[in-house]
Protein backbone atom coordinates (compact mmCIF):
# COMPACT_ATOMS: atom_id res chain seq x y z
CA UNK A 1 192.15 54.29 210.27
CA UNK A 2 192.96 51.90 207.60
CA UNK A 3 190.25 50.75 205.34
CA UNK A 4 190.29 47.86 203.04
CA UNK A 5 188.00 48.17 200.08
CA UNK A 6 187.77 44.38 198.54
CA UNK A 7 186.32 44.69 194.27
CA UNK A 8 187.53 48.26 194.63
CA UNK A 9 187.59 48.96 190.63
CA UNK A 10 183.84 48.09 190.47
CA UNK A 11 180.83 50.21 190.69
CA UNK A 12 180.62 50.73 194.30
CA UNK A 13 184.17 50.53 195.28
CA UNK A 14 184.87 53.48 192.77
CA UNK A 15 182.58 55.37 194.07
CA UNK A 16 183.23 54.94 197.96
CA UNK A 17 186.81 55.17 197.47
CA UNK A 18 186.36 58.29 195.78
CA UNK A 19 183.90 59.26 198.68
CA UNK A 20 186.33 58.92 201.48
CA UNK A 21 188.56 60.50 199.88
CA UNK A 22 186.83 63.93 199.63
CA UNK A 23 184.41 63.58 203.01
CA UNK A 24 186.27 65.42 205.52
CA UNK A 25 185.05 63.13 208.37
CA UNK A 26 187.39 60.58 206.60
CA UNK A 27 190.46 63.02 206.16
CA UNK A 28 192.80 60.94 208.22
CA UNK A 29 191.81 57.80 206.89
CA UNK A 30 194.06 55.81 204.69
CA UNK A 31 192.28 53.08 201.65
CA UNK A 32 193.57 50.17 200.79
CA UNK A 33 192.43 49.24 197.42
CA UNK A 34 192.45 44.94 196.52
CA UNK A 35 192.09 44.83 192.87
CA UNK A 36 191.94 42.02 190.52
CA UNK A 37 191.58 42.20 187.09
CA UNK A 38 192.08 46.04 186.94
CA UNK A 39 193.69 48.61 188.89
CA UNK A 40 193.94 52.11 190.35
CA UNK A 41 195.82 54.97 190.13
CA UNK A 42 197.58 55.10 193.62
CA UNK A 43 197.46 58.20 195.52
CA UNK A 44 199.37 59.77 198.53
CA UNK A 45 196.37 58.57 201.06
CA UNK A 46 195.33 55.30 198.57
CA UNK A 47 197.82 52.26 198.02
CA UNK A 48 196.73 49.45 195.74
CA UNK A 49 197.03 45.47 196.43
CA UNK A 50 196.38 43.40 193.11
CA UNK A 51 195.52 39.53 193.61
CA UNK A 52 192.33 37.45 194.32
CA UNK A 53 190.89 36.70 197.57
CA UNK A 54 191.10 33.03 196.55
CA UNK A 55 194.53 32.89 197.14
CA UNK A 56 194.68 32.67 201.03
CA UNK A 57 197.72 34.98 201.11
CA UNK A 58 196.32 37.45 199.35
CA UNK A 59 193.79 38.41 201.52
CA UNK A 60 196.09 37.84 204.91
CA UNK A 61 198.08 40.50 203.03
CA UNK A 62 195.00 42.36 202.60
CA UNK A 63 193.55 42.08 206.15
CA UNK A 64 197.34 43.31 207.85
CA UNK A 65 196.95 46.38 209.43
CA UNK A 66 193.46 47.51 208.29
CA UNK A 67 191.39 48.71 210.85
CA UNK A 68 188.02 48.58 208.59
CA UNK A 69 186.39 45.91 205.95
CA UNK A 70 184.42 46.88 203.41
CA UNK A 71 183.45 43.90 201.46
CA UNK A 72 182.50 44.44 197.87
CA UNK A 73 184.25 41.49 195.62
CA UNK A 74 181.98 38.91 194.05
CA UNK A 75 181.63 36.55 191.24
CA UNK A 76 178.19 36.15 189.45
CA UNK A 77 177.19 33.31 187.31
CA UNK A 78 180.46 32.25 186.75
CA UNK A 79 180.32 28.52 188.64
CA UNK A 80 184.15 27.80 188.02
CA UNK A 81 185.11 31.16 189.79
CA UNK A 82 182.30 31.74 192.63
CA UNK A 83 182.63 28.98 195.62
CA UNK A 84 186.76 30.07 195.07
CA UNK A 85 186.49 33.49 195.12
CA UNK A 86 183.18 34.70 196.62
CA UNK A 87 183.04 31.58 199.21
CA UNK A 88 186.49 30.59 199.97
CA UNK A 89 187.71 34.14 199.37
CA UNK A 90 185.60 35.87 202.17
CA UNK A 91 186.17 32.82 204.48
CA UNK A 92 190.27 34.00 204.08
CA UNK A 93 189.50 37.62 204.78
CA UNK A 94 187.03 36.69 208.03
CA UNK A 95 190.13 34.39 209.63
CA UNK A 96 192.58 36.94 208.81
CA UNK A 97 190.41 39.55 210.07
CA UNK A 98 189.10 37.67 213.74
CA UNK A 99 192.68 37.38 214.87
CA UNK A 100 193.96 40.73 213.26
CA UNK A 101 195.20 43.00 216.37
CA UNK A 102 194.07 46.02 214.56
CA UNK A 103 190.57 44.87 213.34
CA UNK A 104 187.59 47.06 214.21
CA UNK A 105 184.31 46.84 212.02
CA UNK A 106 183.99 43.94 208.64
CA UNK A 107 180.99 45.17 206.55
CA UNK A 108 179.81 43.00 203.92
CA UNK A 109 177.61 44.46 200.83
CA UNK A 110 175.37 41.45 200.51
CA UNK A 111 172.59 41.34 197.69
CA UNK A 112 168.81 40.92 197.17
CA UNK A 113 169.25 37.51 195.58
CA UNK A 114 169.92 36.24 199.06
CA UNK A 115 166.16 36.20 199.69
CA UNK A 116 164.91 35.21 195.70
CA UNK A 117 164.83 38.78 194.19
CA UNK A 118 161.72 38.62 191.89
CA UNK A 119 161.32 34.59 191.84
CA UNK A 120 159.43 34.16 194.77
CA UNK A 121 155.94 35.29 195.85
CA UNK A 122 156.40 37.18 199.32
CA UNK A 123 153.18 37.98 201.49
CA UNK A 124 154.58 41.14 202.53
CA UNK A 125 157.94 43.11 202.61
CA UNK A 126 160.85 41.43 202.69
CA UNK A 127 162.69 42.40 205.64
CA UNK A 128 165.85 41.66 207.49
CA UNK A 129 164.38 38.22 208.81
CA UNK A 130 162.69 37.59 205.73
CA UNK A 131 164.32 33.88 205.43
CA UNK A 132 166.89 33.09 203.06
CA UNK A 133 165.68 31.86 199.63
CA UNK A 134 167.99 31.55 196.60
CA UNK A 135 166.85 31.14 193.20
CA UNK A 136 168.12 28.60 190.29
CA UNK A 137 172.17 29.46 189.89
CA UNK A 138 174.94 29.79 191.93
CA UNK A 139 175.55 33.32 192.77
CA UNK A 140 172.24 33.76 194.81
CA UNK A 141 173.07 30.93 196.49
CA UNK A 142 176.74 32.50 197.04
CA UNK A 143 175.07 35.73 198.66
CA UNK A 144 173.03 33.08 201.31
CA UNK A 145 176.47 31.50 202.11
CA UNK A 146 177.79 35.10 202.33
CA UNK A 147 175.07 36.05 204.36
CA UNK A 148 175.26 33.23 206.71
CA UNK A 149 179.08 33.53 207.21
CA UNK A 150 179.01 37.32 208.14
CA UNK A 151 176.07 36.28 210.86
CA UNK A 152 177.76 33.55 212.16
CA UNK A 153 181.23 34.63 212.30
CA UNK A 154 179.81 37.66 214.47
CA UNK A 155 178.53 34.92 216.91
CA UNK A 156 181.35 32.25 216.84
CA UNK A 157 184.38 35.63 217.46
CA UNK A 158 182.23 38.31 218.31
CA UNK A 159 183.36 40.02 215.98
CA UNK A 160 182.13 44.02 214.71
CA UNK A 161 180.31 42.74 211.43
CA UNK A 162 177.24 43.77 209.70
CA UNK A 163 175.87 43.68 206.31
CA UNK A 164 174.09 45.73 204.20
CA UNK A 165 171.87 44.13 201.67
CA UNK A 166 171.15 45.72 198.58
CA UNK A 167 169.39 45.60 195.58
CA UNK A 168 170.62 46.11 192.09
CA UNK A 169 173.12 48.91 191.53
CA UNK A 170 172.19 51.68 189.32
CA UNK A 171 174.46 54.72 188.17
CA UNK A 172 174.56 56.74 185.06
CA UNK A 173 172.81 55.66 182.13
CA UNK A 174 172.38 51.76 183.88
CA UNK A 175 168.68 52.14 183.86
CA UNK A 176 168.07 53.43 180.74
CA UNK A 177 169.94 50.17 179.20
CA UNK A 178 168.28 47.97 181.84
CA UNK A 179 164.71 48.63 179.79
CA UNK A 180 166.50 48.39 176.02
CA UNK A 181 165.25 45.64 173.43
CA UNK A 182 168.36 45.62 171.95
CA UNK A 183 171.82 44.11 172.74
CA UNK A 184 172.99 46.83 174.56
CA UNK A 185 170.36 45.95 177.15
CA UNK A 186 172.05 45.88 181.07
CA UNK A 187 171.40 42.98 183.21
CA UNK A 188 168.07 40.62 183.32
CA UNK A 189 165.45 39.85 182.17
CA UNK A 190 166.80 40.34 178.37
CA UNK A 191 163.37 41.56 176.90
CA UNK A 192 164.12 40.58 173.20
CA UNK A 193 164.24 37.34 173.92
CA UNK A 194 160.56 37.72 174.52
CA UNK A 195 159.33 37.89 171.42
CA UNK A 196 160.21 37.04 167.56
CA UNK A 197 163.33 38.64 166.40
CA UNK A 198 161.37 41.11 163.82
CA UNK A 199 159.21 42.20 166.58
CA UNK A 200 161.51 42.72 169.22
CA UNK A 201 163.67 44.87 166.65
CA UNK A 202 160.47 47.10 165.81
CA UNK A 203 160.54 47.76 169.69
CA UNK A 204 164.30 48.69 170.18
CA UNK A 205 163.79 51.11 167.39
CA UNK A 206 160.90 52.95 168.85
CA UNK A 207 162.79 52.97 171.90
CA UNK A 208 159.44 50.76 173.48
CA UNK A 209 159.71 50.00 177.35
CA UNK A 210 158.69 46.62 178.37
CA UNK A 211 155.98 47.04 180.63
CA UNK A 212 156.82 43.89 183.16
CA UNK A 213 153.89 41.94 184.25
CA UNK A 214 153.29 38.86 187.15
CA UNK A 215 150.98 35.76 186.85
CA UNK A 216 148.24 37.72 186.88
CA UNK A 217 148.67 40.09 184.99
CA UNK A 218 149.90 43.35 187.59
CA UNK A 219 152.49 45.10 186.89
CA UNK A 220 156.23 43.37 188.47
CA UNK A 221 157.73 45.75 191.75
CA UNK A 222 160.79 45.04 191.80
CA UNK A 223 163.82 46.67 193.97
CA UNK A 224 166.62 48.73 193.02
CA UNK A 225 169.07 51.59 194.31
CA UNK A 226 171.35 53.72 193.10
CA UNK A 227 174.76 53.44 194.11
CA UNK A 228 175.32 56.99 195.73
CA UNK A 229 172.52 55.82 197.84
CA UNK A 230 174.37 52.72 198.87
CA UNK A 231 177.84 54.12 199.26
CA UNK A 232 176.27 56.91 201.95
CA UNK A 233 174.67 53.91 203.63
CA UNK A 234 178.26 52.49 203.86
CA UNK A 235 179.44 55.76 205.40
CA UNK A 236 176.66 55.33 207.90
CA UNK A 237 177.49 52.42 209.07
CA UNK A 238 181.41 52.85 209.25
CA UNK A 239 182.41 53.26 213.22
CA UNK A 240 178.26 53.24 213.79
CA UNK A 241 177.59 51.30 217.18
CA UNK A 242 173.86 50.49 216.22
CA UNK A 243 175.57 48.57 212.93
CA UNK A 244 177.29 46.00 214.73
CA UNK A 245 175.87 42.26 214.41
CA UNK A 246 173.09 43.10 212.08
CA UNK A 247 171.63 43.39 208.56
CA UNK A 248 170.04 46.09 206.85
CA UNK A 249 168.29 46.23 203.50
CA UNK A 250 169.60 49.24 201.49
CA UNK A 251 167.06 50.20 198.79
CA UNK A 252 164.83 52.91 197.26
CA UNK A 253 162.14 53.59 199.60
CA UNK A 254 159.57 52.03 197.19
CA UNK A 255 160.24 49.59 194.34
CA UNK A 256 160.30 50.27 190.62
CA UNK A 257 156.42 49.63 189.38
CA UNK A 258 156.96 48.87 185.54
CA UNK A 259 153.92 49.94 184.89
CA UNK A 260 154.70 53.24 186.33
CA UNK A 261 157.64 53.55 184.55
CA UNK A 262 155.98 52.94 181.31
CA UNK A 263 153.48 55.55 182.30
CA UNK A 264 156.12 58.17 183.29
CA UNK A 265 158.25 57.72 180.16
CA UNK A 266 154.59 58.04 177.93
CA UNK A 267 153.94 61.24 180.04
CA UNK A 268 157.85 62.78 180.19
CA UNK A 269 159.46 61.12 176.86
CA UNK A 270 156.26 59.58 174.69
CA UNK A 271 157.79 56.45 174.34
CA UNK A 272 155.25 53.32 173.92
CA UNK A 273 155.51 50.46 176.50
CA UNK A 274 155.27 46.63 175.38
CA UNK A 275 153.54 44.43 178.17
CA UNK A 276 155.61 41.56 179.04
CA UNK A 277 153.99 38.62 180.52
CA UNK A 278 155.94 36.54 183.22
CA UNK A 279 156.60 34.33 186.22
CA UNK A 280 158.25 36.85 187.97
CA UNK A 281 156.36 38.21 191.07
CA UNK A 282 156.41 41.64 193.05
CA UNK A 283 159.21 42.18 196.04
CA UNK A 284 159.51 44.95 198.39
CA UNK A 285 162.87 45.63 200.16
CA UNK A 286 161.57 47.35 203.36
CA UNK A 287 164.54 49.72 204.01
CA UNK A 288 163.36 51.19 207.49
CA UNK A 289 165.61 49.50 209.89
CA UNK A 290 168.50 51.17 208.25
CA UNK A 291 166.59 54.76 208.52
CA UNK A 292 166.07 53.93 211.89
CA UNK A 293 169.24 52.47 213.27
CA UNK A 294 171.52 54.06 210.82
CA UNK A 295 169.89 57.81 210.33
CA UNK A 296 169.96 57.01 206.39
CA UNK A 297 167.77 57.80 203.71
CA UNK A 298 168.01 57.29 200.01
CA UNK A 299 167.59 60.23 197.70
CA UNK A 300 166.92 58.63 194.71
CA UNK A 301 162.85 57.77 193.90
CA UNK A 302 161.43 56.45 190.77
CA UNK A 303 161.50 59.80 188.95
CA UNK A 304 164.87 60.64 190.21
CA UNK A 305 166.26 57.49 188.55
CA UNK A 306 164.94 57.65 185.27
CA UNK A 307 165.28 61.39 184.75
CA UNK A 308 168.96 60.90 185.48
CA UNK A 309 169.16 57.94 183.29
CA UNK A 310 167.64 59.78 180.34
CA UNK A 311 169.59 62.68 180.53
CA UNK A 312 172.81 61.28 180.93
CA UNK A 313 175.01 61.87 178.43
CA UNK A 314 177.75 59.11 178.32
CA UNK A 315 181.40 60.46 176.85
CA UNK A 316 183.58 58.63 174.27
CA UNK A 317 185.81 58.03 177.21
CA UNK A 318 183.39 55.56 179.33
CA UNK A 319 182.24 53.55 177.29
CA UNK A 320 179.43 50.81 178.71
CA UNK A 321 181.61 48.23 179.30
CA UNK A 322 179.86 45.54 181.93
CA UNK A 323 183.18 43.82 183.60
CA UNK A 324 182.29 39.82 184.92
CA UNK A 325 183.56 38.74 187.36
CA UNK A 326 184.89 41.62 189.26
């Protein structure tokens, strides 16, 4: 077993390089790292490839010999970058991989934006046939193309391919910075921008949490999942026969409620919340087909997330450093 992890230095491909490394079901197996702008430390059962699956050689060099695809490099709102690397670049790896005489399983880590994350109203959960709706930009509407590629390149070759659809990432201190005021906040929506300058420092330095709300005033759901979650999803799914040809939403089994977060971190921390009116609206990733087909479950609940965030205590040597494109 040779397994290619593509946007191995990132988030996920740290950890579930590090995880088949020490599971012992994976013992035998051999990683192939494809790194871009940084690299690994090779080991005796890891060997590194540096380039970018652009570059059609690249990823036929990738592809040669590997048994297993794990699909994790991506570009996000970087328009000069994403239709090359993120379009293009997984259209190299799927031709390489359909004719590859060693080829087994292709699995794709695709992304909530695929159906509209938080832009769009839903009437209920949002579930593996939930249609595909990306909002303004182009990396959502990379993860449709993504999304559409891995389905149809399944029907075109038959080829072993699935996906698994997640949320955002969390690990570490990530959601602790997601709710900041300040400039060290982590990903969207940036909550100073909300308010006047003066007020929006008064927040960050009473460490306020912005208490999302929709149209109508109810506090935003909105999906998330932490990435040992994911990467044990991935290990589900590797050599699983009930993956093949499908999609699965890999999420917490309930979304983040703002306002229960404010309300948890006022009971647990005393920290004030700030209510944030928006346009955004509530989602719901219904995760049960993967519990179902895949025997998974997530450990990680709303509690669980912010109590780890909290406490985390981040060393001089990892600093938050937040590394776009891949």
């Amino acid at each position: 077993m040779l397994i290619l992890v593509t946007g191995a230095t990132g988030k996920v491909g740290r950890h579930l390089i590090t995880a088949l490394l020490d599971r012992p079901r994976f013992s035998q197996a051999r990683i192939r790292a494809l790194c871009h702008n940084r690299v690994l430390d090779p080991t005796e059962r890891l060997t590194i490839l540096k380039g970018s699956i652009a570059d059609r050689a690249v990823a036929e060099s990738a592809i040669a010999g590997a048994s297993h695809v794990v699909h994790l490099a991506t570009c996000k709102e970087t328009p000069a970058d994403v239709m090359d690397v993120t379009v293009k670049g997984l259209f190299w790896l799927l031709e390489a991989f359909r004719t590859s005489p060693t080829a087994r399983q292709f699995i794709l880590i695709g992304g909530d934006a695929a159906v509209g994350h938080f832009f769009y109203p839903h009437e209920g959960p949002i579930t593996e046939a939930t249609p595909h709706r990306a909002y303004p930009g182009c990396y959502a509407l990379s993860k449709v193309l993504e999304e559409v590629m891995i389905e149809q390149y399944a029907i075109q070759y038959g080829m072993n391919a699935c996906c698994l659809r997640a949320p955002w990432i969390m690990e570490k201190d990530d959601f602790k910075h997601s709710l900041s005021f300040g400039d060290d906040v982590f990903g969207g929506p940036d909550w100073k921008t909300f308010f006047a300058p003066d007020e929006a420092r008064r927040y960050a330095e009473a460490q306020a949490v912005p208490l999302l709300r929709d149209g109508n005033g109810r506090p935003v759901k909105r999906n998330f999942v932490h990435v040992s979650d994911l990467v044990s999803a991935i290990l589900k799914a590797i050599d699983n026969p009930r993956a093949g040809r499908r999609r699965f939403n890999i999420s917490m089994d309930r979304p983040v409620d703002y306002g229960e977060v404010a309300s948890y971190l006022k009971r647990t921390r005393g920290l004030p919340s700030v209510d944030v009116p928006s346009h955004f609206h509530s989602t719901w990733l219904d995760n049960s087909k993967a519990k179902y087909l895949l025997d998974w479950q997530p450990e990680y609940d709303l509690e669980k997330l912010i109590d780890q965030a909290w406490q985390y205590e981040r060393p001089p040597s990892d600093p938050r450093i937040v590394w776009y494109p891949g």
